[in-house]
C-alpha atoms as a PDB file:
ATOM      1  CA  UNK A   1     -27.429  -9.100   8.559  1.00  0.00           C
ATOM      2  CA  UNK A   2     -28.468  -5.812  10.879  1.00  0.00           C
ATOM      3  CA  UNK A   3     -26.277  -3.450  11.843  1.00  0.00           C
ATOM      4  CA  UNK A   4     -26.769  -4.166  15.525  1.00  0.00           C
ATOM      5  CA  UNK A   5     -25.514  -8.039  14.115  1.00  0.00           C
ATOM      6  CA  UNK A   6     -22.954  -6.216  12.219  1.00  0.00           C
ATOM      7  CA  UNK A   7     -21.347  -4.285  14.892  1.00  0.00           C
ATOM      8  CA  UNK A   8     -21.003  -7.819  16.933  1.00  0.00           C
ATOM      9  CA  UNK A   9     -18.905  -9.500  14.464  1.00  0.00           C
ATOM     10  CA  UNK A  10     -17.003  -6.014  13.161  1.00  0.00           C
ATOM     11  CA  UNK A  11     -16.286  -5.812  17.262  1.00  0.00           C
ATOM     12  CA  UNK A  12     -15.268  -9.450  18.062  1.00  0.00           C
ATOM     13  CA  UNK A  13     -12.912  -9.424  14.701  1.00  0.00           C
ATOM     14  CA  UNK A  14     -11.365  -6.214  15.499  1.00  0.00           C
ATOM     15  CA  UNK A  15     -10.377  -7.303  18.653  1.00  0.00           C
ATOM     16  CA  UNK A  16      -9.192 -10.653  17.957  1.00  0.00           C
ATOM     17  CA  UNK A  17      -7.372 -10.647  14.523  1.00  0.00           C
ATOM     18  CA  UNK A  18      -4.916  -7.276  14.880  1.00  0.00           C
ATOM     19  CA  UNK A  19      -3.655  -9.919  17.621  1.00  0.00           C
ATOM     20  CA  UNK A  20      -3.936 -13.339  15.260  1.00  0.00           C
ATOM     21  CA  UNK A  21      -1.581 -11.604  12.225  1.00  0.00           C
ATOM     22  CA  UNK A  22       0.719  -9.805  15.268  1.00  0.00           C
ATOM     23  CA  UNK A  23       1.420 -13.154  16.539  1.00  0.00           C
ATOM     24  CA  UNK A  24       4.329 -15.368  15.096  1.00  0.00           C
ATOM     25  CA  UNK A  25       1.247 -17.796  14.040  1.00  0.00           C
ATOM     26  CA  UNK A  26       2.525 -18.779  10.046  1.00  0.00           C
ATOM     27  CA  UNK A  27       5.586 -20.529  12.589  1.00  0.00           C
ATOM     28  CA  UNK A  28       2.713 -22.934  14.139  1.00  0.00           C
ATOM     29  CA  UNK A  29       0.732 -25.882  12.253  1.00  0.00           C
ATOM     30  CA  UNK A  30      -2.379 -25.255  10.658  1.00  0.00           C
ATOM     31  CA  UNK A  31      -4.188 -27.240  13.507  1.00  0.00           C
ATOM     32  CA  UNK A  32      -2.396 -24.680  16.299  1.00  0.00           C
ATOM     33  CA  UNK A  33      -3.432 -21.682  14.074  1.00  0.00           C
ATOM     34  CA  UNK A  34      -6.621 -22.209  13.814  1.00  0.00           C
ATOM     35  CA  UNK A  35      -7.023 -23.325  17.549  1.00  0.00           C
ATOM     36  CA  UNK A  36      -5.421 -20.510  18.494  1.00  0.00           C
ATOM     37  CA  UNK A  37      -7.613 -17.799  15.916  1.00  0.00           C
ATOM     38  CA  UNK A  38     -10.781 -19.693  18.040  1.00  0.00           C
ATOM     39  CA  UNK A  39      -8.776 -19.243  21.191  1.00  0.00           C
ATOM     40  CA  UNK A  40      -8.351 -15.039  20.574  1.00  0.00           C
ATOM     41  CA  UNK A  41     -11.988 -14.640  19.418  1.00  0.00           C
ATOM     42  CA  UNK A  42     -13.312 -16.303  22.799  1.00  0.00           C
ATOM     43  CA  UNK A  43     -11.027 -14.696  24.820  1.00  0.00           C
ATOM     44  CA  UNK A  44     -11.855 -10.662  23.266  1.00  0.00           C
ATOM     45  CA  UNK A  45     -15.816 -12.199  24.359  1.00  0.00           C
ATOM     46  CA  UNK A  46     -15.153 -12.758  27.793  1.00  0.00           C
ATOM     47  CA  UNK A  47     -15.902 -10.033  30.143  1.00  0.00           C
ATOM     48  CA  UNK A  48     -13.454  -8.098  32.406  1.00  0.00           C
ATOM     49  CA  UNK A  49     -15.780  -6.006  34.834  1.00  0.00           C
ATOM     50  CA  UNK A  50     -18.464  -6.015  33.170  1.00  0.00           C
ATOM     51  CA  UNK A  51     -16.796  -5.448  29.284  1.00  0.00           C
ATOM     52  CA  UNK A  52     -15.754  -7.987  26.748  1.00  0.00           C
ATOM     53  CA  UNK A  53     -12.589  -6.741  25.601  1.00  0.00           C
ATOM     54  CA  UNK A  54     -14.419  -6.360  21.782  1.00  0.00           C
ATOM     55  CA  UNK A  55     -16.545  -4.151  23.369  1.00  0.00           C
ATOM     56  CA  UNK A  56     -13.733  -1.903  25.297  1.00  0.00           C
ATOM     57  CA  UNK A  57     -11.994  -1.284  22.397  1.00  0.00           C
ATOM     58  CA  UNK A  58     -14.727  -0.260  20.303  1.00  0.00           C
ATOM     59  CA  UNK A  59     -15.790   2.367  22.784  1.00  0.00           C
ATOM     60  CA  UNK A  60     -12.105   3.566  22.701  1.00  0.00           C
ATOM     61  CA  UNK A  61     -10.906   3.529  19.489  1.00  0.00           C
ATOM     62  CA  UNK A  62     -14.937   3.292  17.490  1.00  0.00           C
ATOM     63  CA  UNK A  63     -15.634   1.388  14.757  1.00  0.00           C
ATOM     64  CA  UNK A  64     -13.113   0.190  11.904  1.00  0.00           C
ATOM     65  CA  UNK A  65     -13.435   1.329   8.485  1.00  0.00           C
ATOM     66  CA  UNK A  66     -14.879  -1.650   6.341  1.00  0.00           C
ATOM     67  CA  UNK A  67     -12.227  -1.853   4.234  1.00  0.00           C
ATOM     68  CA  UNK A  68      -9.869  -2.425   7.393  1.00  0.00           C
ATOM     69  CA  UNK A  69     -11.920  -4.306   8.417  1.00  0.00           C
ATOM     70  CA  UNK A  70     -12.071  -6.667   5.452  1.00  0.00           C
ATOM     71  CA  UNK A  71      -8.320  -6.616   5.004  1.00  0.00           C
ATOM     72  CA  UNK A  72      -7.908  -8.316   8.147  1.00  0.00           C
ATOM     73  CA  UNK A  73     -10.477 -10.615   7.043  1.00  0.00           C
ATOM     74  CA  UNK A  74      -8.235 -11.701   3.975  1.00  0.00           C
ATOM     75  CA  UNK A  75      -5.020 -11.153   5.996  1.00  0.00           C
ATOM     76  CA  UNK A  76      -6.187 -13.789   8.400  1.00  0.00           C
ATOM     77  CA  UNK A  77      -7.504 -16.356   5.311  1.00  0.00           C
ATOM     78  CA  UNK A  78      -4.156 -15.873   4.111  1.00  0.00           C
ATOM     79  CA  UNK A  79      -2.349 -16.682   7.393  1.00  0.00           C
ATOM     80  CA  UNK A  80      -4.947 -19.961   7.534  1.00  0.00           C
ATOM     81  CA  UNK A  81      -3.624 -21.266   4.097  1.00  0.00           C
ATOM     82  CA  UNK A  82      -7.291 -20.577   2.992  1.00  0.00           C
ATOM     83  CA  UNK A  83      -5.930 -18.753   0.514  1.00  0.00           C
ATOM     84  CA  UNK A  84      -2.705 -17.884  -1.988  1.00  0.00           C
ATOM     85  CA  UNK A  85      -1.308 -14.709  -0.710  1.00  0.00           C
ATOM     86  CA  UNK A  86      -2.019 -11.617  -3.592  1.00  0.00           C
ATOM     87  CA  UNK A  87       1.000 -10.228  -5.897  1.00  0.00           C
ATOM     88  CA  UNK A  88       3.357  -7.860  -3.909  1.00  0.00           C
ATOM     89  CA  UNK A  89       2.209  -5.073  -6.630  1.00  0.00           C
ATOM     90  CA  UNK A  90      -1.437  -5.557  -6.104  1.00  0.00           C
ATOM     91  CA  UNK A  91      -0.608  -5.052  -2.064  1.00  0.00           C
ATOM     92  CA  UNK A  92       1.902  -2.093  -2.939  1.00  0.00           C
ATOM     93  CA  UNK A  93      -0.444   0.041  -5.045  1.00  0.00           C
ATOM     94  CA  UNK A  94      -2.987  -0.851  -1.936  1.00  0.00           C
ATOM     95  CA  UNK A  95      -0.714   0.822   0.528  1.00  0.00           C
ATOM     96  CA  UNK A  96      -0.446   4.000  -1.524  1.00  0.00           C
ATOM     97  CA  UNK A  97      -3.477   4.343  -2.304  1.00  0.00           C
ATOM     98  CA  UNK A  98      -4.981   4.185   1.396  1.00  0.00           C
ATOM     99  CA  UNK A  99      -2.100   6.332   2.598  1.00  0.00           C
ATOM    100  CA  UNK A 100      -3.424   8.679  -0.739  1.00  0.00           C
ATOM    101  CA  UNK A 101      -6.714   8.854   0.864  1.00  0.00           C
ATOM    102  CA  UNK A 102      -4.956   9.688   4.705  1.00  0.00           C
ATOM    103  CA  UNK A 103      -3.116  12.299   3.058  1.00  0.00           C
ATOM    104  CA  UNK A 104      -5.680  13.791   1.254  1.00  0.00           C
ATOM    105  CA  UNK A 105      -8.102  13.360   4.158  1.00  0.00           C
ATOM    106  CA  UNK A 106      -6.379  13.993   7.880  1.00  0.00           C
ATOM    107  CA  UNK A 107      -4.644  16.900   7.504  1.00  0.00           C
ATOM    108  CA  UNK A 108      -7.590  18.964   7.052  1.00  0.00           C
ATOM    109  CA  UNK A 109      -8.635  16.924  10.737  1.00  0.00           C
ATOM    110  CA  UNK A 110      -5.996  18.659  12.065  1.00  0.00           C
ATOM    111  CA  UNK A 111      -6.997  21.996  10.613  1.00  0.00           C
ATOM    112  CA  UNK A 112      -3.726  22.109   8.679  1.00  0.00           C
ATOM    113  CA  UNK A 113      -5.396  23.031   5.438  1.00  0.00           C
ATOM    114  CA  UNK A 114      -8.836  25.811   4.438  1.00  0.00           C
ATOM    115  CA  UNK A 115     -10.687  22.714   2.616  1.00  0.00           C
ATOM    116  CA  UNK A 116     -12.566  20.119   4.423  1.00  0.00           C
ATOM    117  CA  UNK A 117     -12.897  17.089   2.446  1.00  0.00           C
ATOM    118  CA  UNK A 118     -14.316  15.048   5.339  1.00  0.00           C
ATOM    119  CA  UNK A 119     -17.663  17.194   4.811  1.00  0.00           C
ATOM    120  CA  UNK A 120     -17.706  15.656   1.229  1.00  0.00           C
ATOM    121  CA  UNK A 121     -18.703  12.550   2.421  1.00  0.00           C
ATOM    122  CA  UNK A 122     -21.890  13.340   4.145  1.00  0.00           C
ATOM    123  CA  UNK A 123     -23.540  13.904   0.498  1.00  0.00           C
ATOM    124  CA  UNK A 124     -21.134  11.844  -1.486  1.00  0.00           C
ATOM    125  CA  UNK A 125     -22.676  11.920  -4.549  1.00  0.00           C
ATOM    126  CA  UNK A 126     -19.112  13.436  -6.472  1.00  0.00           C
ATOM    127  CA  UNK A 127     -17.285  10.968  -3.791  1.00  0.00           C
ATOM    128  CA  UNK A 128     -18.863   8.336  -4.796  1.00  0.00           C
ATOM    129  CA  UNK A 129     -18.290   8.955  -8.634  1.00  0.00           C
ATOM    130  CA  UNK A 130     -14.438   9.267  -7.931  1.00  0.00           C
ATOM    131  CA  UNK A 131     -14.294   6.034  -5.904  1.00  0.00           C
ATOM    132  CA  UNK A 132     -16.782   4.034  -8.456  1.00  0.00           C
ATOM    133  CA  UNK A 133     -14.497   5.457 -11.370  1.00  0.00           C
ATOM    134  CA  UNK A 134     -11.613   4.241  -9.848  1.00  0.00           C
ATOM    135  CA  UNK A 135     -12.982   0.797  -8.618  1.00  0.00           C
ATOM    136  CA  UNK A 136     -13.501   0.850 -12.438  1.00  0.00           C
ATOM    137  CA  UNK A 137      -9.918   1.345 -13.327  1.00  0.00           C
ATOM    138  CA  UNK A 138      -8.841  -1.237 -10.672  1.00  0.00           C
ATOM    139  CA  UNK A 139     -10.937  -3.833 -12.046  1.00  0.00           C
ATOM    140  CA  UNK A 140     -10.232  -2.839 -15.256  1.00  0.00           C
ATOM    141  CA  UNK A 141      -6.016  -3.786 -14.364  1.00  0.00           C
ATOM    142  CA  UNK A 142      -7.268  -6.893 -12.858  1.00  0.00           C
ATOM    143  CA  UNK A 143      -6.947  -5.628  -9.167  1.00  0.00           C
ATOM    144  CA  UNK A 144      -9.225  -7.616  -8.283  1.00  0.00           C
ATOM    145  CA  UNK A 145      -8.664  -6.933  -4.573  1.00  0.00           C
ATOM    146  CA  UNK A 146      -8.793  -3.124  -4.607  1.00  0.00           C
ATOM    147  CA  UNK A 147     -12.089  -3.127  -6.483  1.00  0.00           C
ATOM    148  CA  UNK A 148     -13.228  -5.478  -3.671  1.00  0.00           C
ATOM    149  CA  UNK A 149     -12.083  -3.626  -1.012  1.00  0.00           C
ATOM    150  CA  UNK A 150     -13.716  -0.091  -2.512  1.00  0.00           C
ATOM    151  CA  UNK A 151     -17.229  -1.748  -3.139  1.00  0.00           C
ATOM    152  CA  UNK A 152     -17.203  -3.623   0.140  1.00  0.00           C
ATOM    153  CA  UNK A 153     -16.565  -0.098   1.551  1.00  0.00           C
ATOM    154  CA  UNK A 154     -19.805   1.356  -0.722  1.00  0.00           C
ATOM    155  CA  UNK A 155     -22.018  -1.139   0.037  1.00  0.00           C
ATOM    156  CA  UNK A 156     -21.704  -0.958   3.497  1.00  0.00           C
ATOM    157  CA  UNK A 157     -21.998   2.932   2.933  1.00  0.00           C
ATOM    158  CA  UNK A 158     -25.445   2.438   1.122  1.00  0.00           C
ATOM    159  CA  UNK A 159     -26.901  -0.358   3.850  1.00  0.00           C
ATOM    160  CA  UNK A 160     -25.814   2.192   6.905  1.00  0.00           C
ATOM    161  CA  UNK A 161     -23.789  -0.666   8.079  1.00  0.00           C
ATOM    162  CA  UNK A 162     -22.038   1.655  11.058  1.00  0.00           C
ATOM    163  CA  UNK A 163     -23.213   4.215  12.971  1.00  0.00           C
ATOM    164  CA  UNK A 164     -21.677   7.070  11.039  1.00  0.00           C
ATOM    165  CA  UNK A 165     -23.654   7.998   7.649  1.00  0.00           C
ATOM    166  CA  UNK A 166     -20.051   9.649   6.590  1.00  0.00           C
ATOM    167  CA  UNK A 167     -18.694   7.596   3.614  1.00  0.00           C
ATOM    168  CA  UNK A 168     -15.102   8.383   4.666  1.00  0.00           C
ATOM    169  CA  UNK A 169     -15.995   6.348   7.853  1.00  0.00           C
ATOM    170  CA  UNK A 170     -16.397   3.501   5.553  1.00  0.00           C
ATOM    171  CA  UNK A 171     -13.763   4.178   3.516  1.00  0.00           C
ATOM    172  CA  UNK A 172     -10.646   4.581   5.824  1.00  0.00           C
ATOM    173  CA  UNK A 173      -9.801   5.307   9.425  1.00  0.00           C
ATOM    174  CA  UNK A 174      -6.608   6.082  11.198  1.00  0.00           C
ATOM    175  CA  UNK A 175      -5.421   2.539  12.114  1.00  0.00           C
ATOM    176  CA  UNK A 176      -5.302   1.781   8.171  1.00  0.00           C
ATOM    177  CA  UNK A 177      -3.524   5.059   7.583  1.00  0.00           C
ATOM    178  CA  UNK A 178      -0.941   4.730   9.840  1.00  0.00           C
ATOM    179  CA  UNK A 179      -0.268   1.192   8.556  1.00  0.00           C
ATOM    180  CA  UNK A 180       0.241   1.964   5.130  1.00  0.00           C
ATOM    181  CA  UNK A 181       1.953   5.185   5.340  1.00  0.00           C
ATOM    182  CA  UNK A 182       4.483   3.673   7.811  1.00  0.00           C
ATOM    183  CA  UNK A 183       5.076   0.463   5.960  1.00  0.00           C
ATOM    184  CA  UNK A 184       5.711   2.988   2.643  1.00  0.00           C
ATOM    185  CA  UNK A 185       8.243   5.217   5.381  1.00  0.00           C
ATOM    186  CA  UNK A 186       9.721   1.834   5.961  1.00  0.00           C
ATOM    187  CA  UNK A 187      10.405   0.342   2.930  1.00  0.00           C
ATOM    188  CA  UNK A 188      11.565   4.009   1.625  1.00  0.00           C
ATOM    189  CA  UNK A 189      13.767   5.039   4.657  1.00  0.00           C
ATOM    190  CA  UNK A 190      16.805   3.627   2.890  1.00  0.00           C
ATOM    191  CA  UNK A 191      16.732   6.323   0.520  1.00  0.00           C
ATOM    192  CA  UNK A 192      17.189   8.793   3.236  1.00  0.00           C
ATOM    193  CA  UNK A 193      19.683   6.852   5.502  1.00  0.00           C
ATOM    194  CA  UNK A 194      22.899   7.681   4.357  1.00  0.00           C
ATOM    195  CA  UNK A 195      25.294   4.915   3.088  1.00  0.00           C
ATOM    196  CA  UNK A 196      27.627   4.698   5.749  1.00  0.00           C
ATOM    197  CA  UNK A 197      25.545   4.102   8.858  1.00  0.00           C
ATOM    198  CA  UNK A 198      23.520   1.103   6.526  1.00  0.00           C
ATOM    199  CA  UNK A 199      23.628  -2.391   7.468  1.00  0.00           C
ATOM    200  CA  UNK A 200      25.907  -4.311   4.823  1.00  0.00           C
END
C-alpha cells in the first residue's frame, strides 16, 4: 500500500467509525450493523461542496495516530461480532498507558514544562528502544493487543506511512489522549465525589 493509498482509507475510517461505535449499533442485528457500517463509510465519501466529509475532517483535525487508528479498527470488529471483545485488564492497562504517553508528552505542547520530548521523536533512535522494550514486556505478559498496537505504530513510523516523519505522530494524538484520560477521570471520579451527593 502507498501512503497516498494509505491516507484514503486512514481518511474514510476516521470519518466513518468514531460515528459506527458512537451509535447505539450492538442494539441492532448483525445484518443492520453491518448495513449501516457500509451506509457511514459511503456517506463520509460523498461530497458536500466540493469535500467528502473524510476529507474535511482530515484537513481540520490531520491525520490520526496509527494506533488510534487501529483501535477503532478492532473496536469496530468487536462491535461486528468478528471478534471476542479483549479482557477488561488488557483494555485498562491500555488506557493508562496512552494517557502515560499524553501526560508525558502534551504538557510540554503547551510550554508548561523546560523539556521537549516531542523533539525526541524526530531521531527516535532512544524512543524507539523504550517503546520496543516495552512492546517486549507487553508481549512478554501476553498483551497481545498492546504489543500490536505499539508495532503497528513502528512500522508505520519506518514505511513513512503519514505525512509527519515524527514518531510521536504515529504513536498518539490528542483524540486518543483525551479518551483515555477521561474514561480513567470517569471511572475514578467516585473517589473524589463525596458520599453523600452519590447515587445509591
Amino acid at each position: 500500500m502507498t501512503p497516498l493509498e494509505f491516507v484514503f482509507w486512514q481518511s474514510l475510517a476516521s470519518a466513518a467509525l468514531p460515528l459506527f461505535l458512537l451509535l447505539p449499533s450492538a442494539r441492532l442485528s448483525p445484518p443492520l450493523r453491518h448495513a449501516l457500517l457500509l451506509a457511514l463509510l459511503a456517506l463520509a465519501l460523498v461530497p458536500i461542496n466540493g469535500l467528502s466529509p473524510a476529507t474535511y475532517l482530515r484537513s481540520v483535525f490531520d491525520d490520526l495516530a496509527l494506533t488510534t487508528s487501529l483501535a477503532l479498527l478492532l473496536g469496530t470488529v468487536v462491535r461486528l461480532g468478528w471478534m471476542a471483545r479483549p479482557p477488561e485488564a488488557q483494555l485498562t492497562l491500555l488506557l493508562w498507558l496512552f494517557a502515560g504517553m499524553a501526560v508525558v508528552l502534551y504538557p510540554a505542547a503547551l510550554g508548561l514544562t523546560f523539556v521537549d520530548p516531542y523533539r525526541l521523536g524526530f531521531a527516535p533512535r532512544l524512543l524507539l528502544a523504550g517503546v520496543g522494550l516495552l512492546s517486549l514486556g507487553l508481549l512478554w505478559q501476553r498483551h497481545y493487543l498492546g504489543c500490536l498496537l505499539l508495532s503497528v505504530a513502528t512500522l508505520g513510523f519506518v514505511l513513512q506511512l503519514k505525512g509527519s516523519t515524527n514518531y510521536w505522530d504515529y504513536l498518539i494524538d490528542p483524540a486518543l489522549a483525551t479518551f483515555c484520560m477521561g474514561v480513567l477521570l470517569r471511572r475514578h471520579a467516585r473517589r473524589f465525589i463525596p458520599s453523600r451527593y452519590r447515587s445509591a
